[in-house]
C-alpha atoms as a PDB file:
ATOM      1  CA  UNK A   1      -8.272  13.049  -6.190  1.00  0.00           C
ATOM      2  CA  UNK A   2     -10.940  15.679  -7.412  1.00  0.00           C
ATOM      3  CA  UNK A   3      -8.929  19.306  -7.885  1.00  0.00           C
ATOM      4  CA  UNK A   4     -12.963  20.979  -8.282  1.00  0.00           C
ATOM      5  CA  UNK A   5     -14.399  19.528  -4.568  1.00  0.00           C
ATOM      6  CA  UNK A   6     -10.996  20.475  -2.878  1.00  0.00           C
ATOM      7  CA  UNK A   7     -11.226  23.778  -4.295  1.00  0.00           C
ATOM      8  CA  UNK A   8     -15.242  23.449  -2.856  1.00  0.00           C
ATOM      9  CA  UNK A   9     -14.269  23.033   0.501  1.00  0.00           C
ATOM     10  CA  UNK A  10     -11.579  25.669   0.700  1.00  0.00           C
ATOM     11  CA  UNK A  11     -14.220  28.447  -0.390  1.00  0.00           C
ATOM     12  CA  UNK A  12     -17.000  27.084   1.555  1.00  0.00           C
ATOM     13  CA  UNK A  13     -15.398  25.971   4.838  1.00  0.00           C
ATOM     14  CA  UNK A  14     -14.328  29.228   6.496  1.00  0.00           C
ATOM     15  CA  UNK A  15     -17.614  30.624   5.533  1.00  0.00           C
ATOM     16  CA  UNK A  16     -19.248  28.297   7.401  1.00  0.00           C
ATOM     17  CA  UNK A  17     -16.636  28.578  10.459  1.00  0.00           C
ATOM     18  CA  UNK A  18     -17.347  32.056  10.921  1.00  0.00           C
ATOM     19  CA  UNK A  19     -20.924  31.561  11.086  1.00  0.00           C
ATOM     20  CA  UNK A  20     -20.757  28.935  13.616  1.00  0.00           C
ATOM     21  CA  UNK A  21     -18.060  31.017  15.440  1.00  0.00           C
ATOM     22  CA  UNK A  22     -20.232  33.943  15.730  1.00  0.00           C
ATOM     23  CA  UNK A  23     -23.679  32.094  16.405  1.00  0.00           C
ATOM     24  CA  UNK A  24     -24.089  34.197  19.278  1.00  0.00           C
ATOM     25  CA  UNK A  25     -24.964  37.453  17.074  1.00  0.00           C
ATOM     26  CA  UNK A  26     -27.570  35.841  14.427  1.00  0.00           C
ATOM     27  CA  UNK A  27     -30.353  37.694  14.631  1.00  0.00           C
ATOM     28  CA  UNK A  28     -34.380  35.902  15.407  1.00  0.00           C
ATOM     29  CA  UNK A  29     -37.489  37.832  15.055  1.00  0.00           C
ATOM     30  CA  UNK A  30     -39.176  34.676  16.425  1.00  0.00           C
ATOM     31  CA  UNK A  31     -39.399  33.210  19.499  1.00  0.00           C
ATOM     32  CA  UNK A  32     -36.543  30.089  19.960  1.00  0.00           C
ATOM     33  CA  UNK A  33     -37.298  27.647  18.547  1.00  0.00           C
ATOM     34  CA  UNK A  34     -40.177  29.152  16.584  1.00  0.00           C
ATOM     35  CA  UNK A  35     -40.043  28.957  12.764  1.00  0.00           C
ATOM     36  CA  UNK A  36     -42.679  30.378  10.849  1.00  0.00           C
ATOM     37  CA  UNK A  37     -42.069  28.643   7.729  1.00  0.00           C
ATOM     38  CA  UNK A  38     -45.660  28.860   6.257  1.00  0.00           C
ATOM     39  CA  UNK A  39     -46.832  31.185   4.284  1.00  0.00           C
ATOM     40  CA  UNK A  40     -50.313  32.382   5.937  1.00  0.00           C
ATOM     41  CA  UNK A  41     -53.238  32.202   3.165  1.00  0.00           C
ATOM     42  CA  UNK A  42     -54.635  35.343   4.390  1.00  0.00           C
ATOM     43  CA  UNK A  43     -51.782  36.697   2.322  1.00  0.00           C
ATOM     44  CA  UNK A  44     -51.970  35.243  -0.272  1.00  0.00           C
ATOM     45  CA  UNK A  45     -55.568  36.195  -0.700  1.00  0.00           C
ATOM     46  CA  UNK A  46     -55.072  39.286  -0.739  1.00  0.00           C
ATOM     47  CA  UNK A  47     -51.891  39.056  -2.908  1.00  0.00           C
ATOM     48  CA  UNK A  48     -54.414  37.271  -5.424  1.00  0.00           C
ATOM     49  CA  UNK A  49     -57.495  40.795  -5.024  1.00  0.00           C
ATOM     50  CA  UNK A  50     -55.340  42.806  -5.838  1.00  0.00           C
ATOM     51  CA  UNK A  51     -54.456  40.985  -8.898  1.00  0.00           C
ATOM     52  CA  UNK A  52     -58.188  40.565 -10.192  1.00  0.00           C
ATOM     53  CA  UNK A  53     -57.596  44.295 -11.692  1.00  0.00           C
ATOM     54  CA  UNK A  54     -56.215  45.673 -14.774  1.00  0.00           C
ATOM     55  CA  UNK A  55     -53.104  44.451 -13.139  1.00  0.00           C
ATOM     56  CA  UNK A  56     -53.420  41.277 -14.549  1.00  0.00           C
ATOM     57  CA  UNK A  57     -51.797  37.696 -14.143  1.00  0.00           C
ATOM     58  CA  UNK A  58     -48.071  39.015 -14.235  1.00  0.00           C
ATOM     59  CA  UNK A  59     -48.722  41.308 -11.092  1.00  0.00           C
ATOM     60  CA  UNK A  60     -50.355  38.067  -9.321  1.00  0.00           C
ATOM     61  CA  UNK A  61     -47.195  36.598  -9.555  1.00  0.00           C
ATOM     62  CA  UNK A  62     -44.888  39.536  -8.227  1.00  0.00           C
ATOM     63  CA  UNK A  63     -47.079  40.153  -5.060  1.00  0.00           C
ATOM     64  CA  UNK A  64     -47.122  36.255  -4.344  1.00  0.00           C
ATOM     65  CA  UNK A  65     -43.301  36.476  -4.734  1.00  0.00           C
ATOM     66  CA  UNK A  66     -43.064  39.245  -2.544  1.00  0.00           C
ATOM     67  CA  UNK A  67     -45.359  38.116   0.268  1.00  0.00           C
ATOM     68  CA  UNK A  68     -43.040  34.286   0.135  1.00  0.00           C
ATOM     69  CA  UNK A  69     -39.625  36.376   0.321  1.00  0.00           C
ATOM     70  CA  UNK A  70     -41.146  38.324   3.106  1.00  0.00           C
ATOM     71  CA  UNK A  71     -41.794  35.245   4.893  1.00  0.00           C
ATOM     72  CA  UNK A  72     -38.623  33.842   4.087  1.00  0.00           C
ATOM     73  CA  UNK A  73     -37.328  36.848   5.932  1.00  0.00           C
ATOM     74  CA  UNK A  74     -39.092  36.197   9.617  1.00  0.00           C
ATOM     75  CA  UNK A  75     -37.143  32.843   9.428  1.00  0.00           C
ATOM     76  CA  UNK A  76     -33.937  32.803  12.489  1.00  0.00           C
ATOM     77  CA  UNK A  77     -30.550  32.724  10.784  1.00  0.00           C
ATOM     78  CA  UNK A  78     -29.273  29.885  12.864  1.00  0.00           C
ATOM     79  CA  UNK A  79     -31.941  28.132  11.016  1.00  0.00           C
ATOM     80  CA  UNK A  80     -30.097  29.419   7.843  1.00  0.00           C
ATOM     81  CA  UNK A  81     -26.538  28.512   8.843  1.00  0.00           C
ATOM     82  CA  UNK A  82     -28.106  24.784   9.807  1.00  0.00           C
ATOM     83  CA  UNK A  83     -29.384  25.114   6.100  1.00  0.00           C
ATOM     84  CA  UNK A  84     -26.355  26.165   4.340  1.00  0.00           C
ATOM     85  CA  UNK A  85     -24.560  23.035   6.326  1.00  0.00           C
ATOM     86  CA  UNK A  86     -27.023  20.941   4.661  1.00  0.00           C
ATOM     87  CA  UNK A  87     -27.131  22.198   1.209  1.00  0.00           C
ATOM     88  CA  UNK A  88     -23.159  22.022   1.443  1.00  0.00           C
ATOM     89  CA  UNK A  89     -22.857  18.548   1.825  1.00  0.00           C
ATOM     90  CA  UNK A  90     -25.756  17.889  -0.810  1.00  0.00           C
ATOM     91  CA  UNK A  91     -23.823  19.682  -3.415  1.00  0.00           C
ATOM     92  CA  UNK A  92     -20.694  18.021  -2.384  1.00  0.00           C
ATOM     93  CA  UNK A  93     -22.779  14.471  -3.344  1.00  0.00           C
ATOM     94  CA  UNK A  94     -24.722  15.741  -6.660  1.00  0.00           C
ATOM     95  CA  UNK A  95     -21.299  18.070  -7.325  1.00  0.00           C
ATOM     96  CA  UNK A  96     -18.724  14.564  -7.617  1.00  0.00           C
ATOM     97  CA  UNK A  97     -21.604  12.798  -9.513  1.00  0.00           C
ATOM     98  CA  UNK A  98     -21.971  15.725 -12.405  1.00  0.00           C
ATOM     99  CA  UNK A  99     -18.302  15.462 -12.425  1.00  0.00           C
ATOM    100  CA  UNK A 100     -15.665  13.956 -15.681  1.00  0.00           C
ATOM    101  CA  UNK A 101     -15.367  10.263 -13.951  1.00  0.00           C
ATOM    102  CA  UNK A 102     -11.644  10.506 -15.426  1.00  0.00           C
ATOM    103  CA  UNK A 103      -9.939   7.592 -16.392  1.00  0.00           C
ATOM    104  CA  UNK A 104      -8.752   6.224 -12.828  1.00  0.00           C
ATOM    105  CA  UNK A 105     -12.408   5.298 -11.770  1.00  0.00           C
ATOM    106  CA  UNK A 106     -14.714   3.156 -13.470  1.00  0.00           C
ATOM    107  CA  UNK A 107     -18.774   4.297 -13.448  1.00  0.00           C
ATOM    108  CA  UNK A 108     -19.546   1.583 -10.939  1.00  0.00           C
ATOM    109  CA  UNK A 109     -16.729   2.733  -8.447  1.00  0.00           C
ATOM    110  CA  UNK A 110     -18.406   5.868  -8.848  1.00  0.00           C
ATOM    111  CA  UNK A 111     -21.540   4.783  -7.458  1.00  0.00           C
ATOM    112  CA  UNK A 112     -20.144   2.931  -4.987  1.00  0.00           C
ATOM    113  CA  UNK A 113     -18.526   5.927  -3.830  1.00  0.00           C
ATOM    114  CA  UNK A 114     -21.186   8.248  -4.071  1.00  0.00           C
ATOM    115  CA  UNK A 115     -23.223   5.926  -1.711  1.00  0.00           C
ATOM    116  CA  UNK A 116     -20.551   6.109   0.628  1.00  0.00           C
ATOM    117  CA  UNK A 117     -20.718   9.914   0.287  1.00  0.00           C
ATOM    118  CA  UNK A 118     -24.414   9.735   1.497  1.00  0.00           C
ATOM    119  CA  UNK A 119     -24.261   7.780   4.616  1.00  0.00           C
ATOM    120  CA  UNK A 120     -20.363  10.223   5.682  1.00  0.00           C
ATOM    121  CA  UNK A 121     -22.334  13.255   4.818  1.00  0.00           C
ATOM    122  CA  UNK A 122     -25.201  12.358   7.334  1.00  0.00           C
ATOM    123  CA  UNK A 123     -22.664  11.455   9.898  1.00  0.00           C
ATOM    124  CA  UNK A 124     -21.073  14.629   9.487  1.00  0.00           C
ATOM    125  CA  UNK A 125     -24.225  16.759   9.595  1.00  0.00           C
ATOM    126  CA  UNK A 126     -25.436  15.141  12.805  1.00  0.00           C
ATOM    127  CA  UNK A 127     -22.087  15.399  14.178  1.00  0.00           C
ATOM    128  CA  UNK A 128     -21.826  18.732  13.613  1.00  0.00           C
ATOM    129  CA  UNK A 129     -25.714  20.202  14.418  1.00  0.00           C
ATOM    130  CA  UNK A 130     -25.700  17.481  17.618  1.00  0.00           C
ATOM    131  CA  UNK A 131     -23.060  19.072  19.246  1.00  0.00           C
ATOM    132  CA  UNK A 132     -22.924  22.602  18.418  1.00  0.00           C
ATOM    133  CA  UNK A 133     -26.716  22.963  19.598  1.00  0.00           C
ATOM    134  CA  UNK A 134     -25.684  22.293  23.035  1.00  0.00           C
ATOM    135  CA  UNK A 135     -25.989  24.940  25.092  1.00  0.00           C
ATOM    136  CA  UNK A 136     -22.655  24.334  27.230  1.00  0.00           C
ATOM    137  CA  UNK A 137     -20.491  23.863  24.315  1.00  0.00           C
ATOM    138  CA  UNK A 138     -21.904  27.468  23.086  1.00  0.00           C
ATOM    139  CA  UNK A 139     -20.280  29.378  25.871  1.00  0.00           C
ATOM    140  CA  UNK A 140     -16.853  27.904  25.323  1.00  0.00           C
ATOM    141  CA  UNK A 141     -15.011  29.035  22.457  1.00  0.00           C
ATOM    142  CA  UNK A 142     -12.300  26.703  22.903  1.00  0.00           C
ATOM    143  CA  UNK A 143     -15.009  23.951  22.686  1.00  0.00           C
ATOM    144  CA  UNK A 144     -16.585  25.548  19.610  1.00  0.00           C
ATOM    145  CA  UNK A 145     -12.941  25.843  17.175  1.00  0.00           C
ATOM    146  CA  UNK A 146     -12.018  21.792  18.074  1.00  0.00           C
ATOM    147  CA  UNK A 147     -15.398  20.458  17.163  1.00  0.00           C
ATOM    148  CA  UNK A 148     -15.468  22.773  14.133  1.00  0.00           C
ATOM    149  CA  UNK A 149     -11.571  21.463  13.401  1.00  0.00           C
ATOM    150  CA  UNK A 150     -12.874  18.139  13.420  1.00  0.00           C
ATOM    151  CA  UNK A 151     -15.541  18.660  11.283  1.00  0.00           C
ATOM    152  CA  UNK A 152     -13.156  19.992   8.740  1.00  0.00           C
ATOM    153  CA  UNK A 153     -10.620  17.136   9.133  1.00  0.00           C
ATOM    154  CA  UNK A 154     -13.864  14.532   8.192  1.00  0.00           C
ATOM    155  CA  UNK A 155     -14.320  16.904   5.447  1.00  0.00           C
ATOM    156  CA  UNK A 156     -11.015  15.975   4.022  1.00  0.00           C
ATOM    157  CA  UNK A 157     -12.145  12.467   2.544  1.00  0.00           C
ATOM    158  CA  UNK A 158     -14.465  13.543  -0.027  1.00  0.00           C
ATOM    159  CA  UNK A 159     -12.151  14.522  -2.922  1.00  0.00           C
ATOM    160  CA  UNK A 160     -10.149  11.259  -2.446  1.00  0.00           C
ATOM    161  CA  UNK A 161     -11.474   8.148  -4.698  1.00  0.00           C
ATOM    162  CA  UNK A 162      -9.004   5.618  -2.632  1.00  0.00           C
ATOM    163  CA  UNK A 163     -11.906   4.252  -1.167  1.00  0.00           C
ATOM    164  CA  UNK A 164     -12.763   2.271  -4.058  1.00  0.00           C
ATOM    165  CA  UNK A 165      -9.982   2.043  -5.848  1.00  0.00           C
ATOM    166  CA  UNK A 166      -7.476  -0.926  -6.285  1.00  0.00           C
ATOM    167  CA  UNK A 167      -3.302   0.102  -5.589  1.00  0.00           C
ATOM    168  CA  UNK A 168      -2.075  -1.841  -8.910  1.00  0.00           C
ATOM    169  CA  UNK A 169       1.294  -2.581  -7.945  1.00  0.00           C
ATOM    170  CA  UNK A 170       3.809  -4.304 -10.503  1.00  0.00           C
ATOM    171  CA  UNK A 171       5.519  -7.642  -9.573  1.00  0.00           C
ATOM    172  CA  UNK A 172       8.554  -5.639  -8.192  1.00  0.00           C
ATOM    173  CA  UNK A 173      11.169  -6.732  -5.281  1.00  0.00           C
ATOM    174  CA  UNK A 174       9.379  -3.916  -3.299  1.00  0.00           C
ATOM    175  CA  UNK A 175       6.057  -5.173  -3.767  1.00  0.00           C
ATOM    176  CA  UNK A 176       7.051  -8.887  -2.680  1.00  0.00           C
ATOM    177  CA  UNK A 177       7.534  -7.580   0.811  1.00  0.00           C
ATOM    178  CA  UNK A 178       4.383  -8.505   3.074  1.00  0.00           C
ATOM    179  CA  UNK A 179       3.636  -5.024   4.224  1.00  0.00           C
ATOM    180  CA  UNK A 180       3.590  -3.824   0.433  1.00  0.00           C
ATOM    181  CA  UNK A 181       1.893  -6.874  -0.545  1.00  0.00           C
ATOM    182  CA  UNK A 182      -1.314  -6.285   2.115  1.00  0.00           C
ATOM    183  CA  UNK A 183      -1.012  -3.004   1.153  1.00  0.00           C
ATOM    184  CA  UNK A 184      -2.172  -4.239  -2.966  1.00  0.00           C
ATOM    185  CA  UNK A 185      -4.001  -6.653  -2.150  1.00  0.00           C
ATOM    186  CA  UNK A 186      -6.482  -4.366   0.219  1.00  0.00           C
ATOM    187  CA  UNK A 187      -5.509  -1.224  -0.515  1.00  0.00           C
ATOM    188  CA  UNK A 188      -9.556   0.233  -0.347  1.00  0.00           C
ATOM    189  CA  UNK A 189     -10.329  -2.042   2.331  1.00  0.00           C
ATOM    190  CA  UNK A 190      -7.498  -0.457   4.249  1.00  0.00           C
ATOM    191  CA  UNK A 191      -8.291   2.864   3.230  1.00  0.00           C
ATOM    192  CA  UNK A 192     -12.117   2.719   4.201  1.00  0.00           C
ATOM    193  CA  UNK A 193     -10.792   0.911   7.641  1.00  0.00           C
ATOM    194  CA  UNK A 194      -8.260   4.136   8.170  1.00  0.00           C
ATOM    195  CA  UNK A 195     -11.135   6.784   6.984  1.00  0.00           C
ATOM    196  CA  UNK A 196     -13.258   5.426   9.362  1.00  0.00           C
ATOM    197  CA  UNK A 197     -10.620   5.171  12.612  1.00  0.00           C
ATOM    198  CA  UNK A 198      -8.660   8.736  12.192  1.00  0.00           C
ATOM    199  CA  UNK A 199     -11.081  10.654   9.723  1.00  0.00           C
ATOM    200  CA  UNK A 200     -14.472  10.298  10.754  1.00  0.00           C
ATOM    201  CA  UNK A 201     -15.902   7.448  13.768  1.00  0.00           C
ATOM    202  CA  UNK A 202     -12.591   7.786  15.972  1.00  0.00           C
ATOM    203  CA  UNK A 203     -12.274  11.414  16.071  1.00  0.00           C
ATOM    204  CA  UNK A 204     -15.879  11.858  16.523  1.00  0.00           C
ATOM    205  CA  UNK A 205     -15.962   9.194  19.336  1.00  0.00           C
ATOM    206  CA  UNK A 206     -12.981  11.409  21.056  1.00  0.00           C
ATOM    207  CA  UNK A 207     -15.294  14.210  20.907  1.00  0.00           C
ATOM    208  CA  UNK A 208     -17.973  12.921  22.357  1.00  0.00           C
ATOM    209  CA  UNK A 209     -16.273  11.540  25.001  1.00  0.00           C
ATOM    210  CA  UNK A 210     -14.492  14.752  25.878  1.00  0.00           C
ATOM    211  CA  UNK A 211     -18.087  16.064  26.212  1.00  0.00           C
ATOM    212  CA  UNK A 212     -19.352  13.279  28.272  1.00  0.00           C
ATOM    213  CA  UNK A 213     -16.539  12.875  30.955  1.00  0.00           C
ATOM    214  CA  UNK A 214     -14.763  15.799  31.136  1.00  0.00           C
ATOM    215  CA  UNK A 215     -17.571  18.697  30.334  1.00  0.00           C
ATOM    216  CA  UNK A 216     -20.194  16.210  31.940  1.00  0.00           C
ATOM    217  CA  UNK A 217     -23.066  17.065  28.916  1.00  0.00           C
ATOM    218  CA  UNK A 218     -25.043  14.300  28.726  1.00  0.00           C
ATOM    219  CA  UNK A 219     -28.355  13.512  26.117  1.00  0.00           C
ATOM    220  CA  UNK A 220     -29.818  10.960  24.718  1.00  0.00           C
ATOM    221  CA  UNK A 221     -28.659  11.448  21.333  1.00  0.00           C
ATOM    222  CA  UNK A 222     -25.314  12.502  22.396  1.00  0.00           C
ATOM    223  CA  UNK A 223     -24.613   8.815  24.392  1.00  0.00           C
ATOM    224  CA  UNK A 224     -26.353   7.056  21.648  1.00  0.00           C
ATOM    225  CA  UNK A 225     -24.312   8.390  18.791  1.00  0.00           C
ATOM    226  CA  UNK A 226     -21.168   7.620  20.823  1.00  0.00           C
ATOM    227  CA  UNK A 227     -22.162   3.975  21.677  1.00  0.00           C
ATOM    228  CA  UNK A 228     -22.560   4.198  17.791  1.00  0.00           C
ATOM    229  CA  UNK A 229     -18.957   5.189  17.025  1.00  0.00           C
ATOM    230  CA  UNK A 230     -17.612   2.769  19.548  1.00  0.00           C
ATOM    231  CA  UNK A 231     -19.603   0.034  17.400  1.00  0.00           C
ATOM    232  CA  UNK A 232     -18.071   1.026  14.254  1.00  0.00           C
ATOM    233  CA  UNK A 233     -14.804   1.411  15.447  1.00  0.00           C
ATOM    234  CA  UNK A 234     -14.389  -2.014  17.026  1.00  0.00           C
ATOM    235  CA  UNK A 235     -15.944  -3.384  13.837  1.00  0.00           C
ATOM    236  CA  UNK A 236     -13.660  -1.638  11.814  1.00  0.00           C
ATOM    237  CA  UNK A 237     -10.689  -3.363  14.112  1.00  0.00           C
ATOM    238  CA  UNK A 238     -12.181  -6.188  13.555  1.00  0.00           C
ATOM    239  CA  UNK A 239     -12.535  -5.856   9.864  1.00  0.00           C
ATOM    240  CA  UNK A 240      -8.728  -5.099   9.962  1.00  0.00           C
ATOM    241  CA  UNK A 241      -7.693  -8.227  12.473  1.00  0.00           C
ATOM    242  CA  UNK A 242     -10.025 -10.907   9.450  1.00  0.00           C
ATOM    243  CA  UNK A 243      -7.891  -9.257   6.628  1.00  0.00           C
ATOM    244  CA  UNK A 244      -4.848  -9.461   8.176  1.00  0.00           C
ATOM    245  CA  UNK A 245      -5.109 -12.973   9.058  1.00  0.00           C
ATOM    246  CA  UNK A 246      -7.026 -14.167   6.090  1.00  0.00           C
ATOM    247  CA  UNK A 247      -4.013 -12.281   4.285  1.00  0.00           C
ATOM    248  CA  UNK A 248      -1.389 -14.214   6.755  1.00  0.00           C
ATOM    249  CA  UNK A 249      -3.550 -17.516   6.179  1.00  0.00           C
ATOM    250  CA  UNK A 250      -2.878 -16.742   1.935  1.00  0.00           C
ATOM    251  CA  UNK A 251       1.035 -15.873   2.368  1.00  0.00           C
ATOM    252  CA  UNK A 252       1.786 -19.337   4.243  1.00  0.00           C
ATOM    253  CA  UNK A 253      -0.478 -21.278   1.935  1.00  0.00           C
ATOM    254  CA  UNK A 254       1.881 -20.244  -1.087  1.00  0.00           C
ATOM    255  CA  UNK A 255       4.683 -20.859   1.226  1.00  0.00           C
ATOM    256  CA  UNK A 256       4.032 -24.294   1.806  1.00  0.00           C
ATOM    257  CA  UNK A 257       3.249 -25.044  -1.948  1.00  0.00           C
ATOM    258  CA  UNK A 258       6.591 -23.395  -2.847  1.00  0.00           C
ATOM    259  CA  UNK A 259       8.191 -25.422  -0.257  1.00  0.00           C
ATOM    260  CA  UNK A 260       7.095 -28.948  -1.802  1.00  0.00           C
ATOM    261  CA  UNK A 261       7.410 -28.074  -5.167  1.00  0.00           C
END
């Protein structure tokens, strides 16, 4: 468990909910849709006359920096709220690997993990910018707290390391018991498989699905993504059925050699 990204997402999180929550009164010089994100040379031009003076090279600089911050300013700030969603989950990936490693993780479970943080945090994002852009969902508010609930509850799995780590259990009467015993033996496995089923894939699935039949919004990136988390959950149920009875196929193996010895 990491104490620093907890305390990350509790200070980041509502800021984030209230500027999805009140999307409605972000101001946009520009037409929708229209970002102007480059910085027109005509301005710059003159930014660099006025510099050819006794002003000199330091004065170059300021109006160049003034004439990019201006620029910065024309830009909608739903396109800044999409941006601070971004940057939040990229700190949350380059913020766990600047992190002490601590003694209960070893540098290659690290990386392991960190990988694991990419591919969630791009999940997340697209969950989150997918269905919030739609125009329907915008008008209920109802609609808009859930899917933002959800997105915090997937949130939840980045300061846990149980994804990669190993339950070391000592031979104890409690641990010879076979639900105890999986529970050792695949203790990550089982935690991935349970991230993945009521963090992330199954929630989002229940989502989209909501959408789709009972709100009747329908895309082509909406259906696709929720064929996608009907793939990964049946996979994951299917990773869970193989270690169960490879772990069954292990517990009546020793059986047997118990038995004739």
């Amino acid at each position: 468990f990491s104490p620093a990204i907890f305390l990350y997402l509790i200070c980041t999180v509502p800021s984030l909910w209230l500027l999805e929550i009140h999307h409605g009164t972000q101001y946009c010089g520009n037409e929708p849709g229209a970002v102007q994100m480059n910085v027109s040379n005509q301005d710059f031009n003159q930014s660099r006359d006025t510099s050819h003076g006794s002003e000199g090279t330091g004065h170059h600089i300021i109006q160049t920096a003034k004439v990019f911050v201006n620029h910065l300013s024309t830009i909608c700030e739903t396109v800044w709220t999409l941006a601070l969603h971004q940057t939040f989950l990229l700190l949350l990936v380059v913020g766990r690997w600047l992190l002490p490693i601590g003694v209960e993780i070893t540098r290659d479970q690290l990386s392991q993990l960190l990988l694991m943080f990419v591919g969630t945090a791009a999940d997340i994002l697209e969950f989150a910018s997918e269905t919030l852009d739609i125009e329907d969902v915008r008008k209920n508010y109802a609609l808009i707290n859930a899917i933002l609930a959800v997105w915090t509850w997937s949130m939840l799995q980045f300061p846990l390391d149980l994804a990669v780590q190993h339950i070391g259990c000592k031979p104890t009467a409690s641990t010879r018991r076979i639900p105890s015993l999986l529970l050792c033996r695949y203790s990550a496995e089982l935690w991935n498989i349970g991230v993945s089923l009521f963090i992330q894939d199954g929630p989002f699935f229940i989502v989209r699905s909501i959408l789709m039949g009972h709100f009747r919004i329908f895309n082509q990136m909406l259906v696709f993504f929720t064929a996608k988390n009907i793939l990964v959950v049946t996979l994951q149920l299917y990773r869970l059925a193989v270690i169960t009875l490879d772990f069954r196929a292990t517990i009546l193996q020793k059986s047997r050699k118990e038995v004739s010895c």
